[in-house]
N, C-alpha and C. Protein backbone atom coordinates (compact mmCIF):
# COMPACT_ATOMS: atom_id res chain seq x y z
N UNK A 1 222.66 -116.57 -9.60
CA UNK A 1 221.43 -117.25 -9.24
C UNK A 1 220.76 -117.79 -10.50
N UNK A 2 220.40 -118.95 -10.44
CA UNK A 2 219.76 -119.80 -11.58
C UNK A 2 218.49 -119.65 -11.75
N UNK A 3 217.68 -119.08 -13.08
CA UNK A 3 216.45 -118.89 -13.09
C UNK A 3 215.59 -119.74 -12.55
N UNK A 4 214.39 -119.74 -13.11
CA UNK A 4 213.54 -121.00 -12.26
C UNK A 4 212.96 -121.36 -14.38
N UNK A 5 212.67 -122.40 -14.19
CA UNK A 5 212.11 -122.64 -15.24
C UNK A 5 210.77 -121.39 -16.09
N UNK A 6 209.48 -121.41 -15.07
CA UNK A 6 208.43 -120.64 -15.49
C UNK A 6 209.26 -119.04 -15.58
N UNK A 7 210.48 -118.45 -14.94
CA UNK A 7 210.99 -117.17 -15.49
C UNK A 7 211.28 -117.25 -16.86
N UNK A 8 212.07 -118.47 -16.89
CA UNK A 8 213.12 -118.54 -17.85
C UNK A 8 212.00 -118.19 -19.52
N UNK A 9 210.67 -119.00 -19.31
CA UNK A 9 210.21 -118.65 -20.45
C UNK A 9 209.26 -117.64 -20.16
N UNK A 10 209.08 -116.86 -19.32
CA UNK A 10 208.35 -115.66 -19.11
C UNK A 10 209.24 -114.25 -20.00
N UNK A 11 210.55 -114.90 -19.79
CA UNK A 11 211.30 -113.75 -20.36
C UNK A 11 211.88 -114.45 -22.05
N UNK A 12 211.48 -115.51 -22.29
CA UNK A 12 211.57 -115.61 -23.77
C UNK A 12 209.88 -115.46 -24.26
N UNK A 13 208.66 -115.32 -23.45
CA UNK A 13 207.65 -114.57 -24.05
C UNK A 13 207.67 -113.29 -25.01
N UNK A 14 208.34 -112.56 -23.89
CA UNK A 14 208.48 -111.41 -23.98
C UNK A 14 209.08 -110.51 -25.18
N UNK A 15 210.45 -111.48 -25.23
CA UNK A 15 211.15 -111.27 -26.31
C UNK A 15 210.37 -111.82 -28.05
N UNK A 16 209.42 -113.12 -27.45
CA UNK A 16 208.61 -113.37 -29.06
C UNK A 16 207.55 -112.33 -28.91
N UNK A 17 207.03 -111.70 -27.79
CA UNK A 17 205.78 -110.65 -27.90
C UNK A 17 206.15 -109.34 -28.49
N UNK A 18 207.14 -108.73 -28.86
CA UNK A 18 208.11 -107.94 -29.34
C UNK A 18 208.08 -107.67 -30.58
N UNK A 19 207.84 -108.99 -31.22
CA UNK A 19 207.83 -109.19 -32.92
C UNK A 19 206.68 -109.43 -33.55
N UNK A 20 206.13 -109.92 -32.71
CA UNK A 20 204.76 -110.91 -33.33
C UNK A 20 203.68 -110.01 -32.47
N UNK A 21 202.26 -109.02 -33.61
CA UNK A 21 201.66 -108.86 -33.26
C UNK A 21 200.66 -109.60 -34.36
N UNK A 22 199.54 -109.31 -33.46
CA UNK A 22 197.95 -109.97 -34.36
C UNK A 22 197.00 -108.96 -35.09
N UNK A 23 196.84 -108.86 -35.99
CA UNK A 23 195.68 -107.65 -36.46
C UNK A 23 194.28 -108.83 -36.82
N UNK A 24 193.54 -108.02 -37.55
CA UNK A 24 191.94 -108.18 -37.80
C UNK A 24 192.56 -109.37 -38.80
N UNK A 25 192.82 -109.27 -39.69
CA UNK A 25 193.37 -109.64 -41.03
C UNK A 25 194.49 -111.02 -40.71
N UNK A 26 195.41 -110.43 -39.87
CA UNK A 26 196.54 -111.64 -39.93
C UNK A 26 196.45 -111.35 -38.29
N UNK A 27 195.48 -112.77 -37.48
CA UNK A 27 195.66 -112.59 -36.03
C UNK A 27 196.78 -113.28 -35.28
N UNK A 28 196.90 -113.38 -34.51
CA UNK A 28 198.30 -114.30 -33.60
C UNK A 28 197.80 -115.58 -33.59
N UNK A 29 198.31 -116.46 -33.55
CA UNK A 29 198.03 -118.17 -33.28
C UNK A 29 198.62 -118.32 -32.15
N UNK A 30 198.00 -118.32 -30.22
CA UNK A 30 198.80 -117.91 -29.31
C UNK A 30 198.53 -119.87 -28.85
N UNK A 31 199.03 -120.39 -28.71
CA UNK A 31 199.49 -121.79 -27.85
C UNK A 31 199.50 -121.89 -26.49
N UNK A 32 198.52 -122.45 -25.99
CA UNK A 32 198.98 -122.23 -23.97
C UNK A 32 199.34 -124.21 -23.95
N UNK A 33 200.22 -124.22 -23.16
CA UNK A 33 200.26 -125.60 -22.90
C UNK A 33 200.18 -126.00 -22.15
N UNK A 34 199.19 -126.62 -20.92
CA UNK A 34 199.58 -127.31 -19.78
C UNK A 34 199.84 -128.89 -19.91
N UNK A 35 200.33 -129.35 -18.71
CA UNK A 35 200.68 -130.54 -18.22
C UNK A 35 199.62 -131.68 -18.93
N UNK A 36 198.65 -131.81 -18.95
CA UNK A 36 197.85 -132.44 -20.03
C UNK A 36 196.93 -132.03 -20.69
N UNK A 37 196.55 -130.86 -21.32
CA UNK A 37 196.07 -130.14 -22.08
C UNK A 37 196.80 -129.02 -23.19
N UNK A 38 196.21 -129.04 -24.09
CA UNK A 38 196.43 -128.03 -24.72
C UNK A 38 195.26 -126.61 -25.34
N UNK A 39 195.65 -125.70 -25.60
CA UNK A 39 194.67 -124.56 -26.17
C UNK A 39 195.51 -123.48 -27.38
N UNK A 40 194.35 -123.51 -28.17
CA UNK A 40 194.85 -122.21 -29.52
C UNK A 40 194.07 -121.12 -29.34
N UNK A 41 194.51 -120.06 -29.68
CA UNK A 41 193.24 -118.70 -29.57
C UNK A 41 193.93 -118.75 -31.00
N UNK A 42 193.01 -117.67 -31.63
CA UNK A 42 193.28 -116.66 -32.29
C UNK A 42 192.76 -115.41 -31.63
N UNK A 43 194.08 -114.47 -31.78
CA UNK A 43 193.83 -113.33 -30.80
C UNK A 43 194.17 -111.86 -32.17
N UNK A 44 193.20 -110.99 -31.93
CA UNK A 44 193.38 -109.38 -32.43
C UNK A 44 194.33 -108.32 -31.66
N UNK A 45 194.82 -108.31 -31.80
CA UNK A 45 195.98 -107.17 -30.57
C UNK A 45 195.68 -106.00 -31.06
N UNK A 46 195.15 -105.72 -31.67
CA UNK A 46 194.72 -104.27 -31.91
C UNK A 46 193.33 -104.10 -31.26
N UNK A 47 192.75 -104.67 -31.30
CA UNK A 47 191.18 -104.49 -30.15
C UNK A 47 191.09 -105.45 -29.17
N UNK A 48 192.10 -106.31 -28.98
CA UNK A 48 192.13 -106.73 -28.04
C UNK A 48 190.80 -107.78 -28.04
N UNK A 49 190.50 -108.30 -28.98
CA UNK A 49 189.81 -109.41 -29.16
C UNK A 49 190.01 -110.73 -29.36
N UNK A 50 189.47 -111.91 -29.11
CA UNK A 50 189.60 -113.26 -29.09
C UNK A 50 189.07 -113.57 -30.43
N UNK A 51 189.40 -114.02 -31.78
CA UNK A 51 188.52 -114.05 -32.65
C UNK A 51 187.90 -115.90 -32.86
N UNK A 52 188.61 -117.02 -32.76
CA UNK A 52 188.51 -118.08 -31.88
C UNK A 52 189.23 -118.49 -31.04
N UNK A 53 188.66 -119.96 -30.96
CA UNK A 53 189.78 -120.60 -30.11
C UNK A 53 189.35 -122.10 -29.89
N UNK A 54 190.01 -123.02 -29.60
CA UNK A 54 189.84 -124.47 -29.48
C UNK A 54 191.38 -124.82 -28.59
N UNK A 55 190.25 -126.07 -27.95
CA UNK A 55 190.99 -126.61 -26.91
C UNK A 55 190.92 -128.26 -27.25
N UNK A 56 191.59 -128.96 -26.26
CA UNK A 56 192.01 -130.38 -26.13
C UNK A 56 190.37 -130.81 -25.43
N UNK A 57 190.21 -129.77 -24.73
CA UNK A 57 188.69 -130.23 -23.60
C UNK A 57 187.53 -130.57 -24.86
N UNK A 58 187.73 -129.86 -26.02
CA UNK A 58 185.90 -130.35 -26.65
C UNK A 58 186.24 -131.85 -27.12
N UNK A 59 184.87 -131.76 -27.19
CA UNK A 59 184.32 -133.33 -27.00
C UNK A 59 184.61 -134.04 -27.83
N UNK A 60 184.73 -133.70 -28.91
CA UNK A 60 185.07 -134.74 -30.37
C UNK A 60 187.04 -135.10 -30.06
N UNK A 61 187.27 -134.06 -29.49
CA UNK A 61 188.73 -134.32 -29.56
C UNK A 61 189.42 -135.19 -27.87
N UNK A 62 188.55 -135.14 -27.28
CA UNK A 62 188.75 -135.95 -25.32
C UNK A 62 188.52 -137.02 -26.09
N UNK A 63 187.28 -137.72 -27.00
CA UNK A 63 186.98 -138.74 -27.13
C UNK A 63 188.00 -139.41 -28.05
N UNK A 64 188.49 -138.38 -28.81
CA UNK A 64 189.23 -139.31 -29.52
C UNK A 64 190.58 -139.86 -28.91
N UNK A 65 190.69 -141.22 -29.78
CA UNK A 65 192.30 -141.68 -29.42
C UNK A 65 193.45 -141.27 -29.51
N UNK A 66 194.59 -141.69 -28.47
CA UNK A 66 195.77 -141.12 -29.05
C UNK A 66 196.85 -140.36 -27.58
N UNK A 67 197.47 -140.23 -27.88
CA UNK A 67 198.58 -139.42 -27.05
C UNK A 67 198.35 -138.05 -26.79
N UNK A 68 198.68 -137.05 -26.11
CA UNK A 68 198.70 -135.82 -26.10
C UNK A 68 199.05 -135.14 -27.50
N UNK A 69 200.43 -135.89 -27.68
CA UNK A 69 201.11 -135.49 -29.36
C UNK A 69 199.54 -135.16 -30.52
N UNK A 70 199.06 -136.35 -29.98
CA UNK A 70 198.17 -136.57 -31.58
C UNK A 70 196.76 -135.78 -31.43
N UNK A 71 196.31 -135.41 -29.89
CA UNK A 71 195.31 -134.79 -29.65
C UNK A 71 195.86 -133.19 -30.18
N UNK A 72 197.20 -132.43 -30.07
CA UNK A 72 197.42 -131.21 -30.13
C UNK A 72 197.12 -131.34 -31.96
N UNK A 73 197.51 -132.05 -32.77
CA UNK A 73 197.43 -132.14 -33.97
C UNK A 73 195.64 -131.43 -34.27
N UNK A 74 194.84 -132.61 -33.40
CA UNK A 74 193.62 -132.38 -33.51
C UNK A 74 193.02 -130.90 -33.42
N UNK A 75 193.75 -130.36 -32.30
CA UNK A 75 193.44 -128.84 -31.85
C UNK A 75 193.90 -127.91 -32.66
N UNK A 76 195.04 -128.00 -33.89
CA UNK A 76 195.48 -127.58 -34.71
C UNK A 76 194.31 -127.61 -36.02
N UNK A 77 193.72 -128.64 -36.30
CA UNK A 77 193.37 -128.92 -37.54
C UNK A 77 191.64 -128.03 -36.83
N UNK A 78 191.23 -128.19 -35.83
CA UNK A 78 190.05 -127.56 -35.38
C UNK A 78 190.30 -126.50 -35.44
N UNK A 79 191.39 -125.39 -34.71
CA UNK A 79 191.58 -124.54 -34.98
C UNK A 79 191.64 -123.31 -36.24
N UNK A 80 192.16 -124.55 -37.32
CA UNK A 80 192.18 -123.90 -38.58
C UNK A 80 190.54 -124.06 -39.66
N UNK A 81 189.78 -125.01 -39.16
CA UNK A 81 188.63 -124.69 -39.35
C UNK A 81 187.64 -124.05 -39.06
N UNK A 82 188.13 -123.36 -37.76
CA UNK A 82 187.17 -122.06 -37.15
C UNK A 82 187.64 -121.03 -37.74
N UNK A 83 188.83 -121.05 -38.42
CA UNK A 83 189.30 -119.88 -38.57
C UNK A 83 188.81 -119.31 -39.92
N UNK A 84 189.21 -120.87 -41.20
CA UNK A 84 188.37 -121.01 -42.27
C UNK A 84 186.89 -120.46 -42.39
N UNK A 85 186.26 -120.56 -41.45
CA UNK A 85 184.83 -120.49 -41.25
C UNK A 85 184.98 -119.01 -40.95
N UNK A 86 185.82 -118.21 -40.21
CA UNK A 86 185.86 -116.41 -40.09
C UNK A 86 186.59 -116.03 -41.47
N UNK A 87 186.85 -116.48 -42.39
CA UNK A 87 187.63 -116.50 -43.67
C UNK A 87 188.83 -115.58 -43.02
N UNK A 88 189.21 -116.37 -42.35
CA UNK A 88 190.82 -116.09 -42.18
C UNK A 88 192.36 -116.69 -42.76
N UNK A 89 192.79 -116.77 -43.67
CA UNK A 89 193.87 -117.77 -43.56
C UNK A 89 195.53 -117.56 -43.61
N UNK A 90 195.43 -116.41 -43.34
CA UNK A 90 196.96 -115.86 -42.90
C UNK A 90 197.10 -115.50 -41.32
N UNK A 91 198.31 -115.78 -40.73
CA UNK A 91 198.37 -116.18 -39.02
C UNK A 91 199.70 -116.11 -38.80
N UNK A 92 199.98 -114.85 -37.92
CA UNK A 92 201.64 -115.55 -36.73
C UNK A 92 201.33 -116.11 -35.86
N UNK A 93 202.21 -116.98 -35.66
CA UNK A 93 202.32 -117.98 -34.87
C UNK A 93 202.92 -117.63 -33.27
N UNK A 94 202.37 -117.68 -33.13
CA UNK A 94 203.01 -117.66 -31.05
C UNK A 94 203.18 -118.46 -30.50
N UNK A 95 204.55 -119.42 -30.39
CA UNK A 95 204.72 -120.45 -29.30
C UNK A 95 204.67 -120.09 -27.90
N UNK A 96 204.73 -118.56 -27.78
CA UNK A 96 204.22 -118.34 -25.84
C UNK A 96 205.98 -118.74 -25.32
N UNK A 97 206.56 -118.38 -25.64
CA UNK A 97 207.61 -119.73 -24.42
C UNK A 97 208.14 -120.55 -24.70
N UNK A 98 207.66 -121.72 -25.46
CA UNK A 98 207.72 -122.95 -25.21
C UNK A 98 208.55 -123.39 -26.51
N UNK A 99 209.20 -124.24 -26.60
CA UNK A 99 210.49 -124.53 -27.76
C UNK A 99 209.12 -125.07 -28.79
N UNK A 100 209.63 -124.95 -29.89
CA UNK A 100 208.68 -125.34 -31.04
C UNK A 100 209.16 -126.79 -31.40
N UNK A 101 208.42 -127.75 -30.83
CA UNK A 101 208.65 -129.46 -30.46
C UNK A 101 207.38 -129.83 -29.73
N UNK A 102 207.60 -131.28 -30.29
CA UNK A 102 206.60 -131.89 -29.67
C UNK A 102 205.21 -131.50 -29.91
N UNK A 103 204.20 -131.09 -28.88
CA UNK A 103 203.32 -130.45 -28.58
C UNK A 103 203.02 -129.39 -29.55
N UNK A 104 203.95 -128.41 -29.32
CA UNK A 104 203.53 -126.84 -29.92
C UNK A 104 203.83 -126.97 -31.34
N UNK A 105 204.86 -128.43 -31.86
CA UNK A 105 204.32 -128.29 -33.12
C UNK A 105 204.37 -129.00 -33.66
N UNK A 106 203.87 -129.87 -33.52
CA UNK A 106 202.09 -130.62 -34.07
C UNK A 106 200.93 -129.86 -34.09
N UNK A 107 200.58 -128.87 -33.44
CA UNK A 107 199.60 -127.89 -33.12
C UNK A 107 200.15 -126.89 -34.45
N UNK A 108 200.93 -126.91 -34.50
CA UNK A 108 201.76 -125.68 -36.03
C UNK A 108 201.26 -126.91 -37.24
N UNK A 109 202.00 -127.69 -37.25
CA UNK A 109 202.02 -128.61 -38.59
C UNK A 109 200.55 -128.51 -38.82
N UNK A 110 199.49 -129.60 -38.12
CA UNK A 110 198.24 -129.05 -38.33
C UNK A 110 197.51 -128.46 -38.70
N UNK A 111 198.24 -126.92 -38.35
CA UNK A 111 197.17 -125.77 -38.80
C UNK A 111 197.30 -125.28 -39.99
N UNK A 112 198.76 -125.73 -40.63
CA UNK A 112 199.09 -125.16 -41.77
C UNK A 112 198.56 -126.41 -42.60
N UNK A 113 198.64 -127.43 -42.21
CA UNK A 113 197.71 -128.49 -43.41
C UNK A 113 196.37 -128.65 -43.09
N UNK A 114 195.57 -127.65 -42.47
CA UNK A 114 194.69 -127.30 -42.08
C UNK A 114 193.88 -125.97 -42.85
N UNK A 115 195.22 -125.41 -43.81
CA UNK A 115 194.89 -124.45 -44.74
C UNK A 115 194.92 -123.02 -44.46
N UNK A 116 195.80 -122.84 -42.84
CA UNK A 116 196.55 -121.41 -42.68
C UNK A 116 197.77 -121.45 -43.05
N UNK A 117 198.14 -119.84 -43.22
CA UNK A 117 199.71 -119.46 -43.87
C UNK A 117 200.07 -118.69 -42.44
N UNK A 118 201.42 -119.25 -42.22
CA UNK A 118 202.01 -118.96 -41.36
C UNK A 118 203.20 -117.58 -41.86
C-alpha cells in the first residue's frame, strides 16, 4: 500500500524531530508551509516556549512584491531580526517535512544572511 503524501512527511518529521532539539540559547527554526503562505517560529523545547515568530500574513511583507519564493526570503530576513532583537544568533533549523528547496530554503538562505548560525 502506497503512502499518502501528508504520511509520507509526517514520518520524515519525526525522524528530523529525533535530532534536532531547541534550547533557550540555540532554539529550533521550525518552517510550516502552506499552499500560499508561509511561517517561522522560533521554538524552546525545553519549556516548551515560542520565543518568536513571523509569518507571510504581516503587513510589510503581503504588501510587498513578488512570488511566494521571494516573500519566504522576506519571512526569513524578519525572522532573523526578531531574533537579533532577543540576542539570539545561533539556531537548528527544522524543515518539518518538507525537502529543503524552493520555499523552505529561501526562508534558510535569508536567515543566515540575516545574521543567524545555523
Amino acid at each position: 500500500m502506497a503512502l499518502k503524501k501528508q504520511d509520507r512527511r509526517e514520518r520524515i518529521k519525526k525522524r528530523i524531530r529525533k535530532v534536532v532539539l531547541g534550547t533557550n540559547s540555540s532554539p529550533r527554526l521550525c518552517v510550516y508551509r502552506s499552499n500560499n503562505q508561509i511561517y517561522a517560529q522560533l521554538i524552546d523545547d525545553k519549556s516548551g516556549n515560542t520565543l518568536a515568530n513571523a509569518s507571510s500574513l504581516e503587513k510589510d511583507i503581503v504588501s510587498a512584491a513578488g512570488n511566494k519564493t521571494v516573500k519566504a526570503a522576506l519571512v526569513g530576513k524578519l525572522i532573523a531580526e526578531k531574533a537579533k532583537a532577543i540576542n539570539i544568533e545561533q539556531v537548528v533549523f527544522d524543515r518539518n517535512g518538507y525537502l529543503y528547496h524552493g520555499r523552505v530554503k529561501s526562508v534558510a538562505e535569508a536567515a543566515r544572511e540575516g545574521g543567524l548560525k545555523f
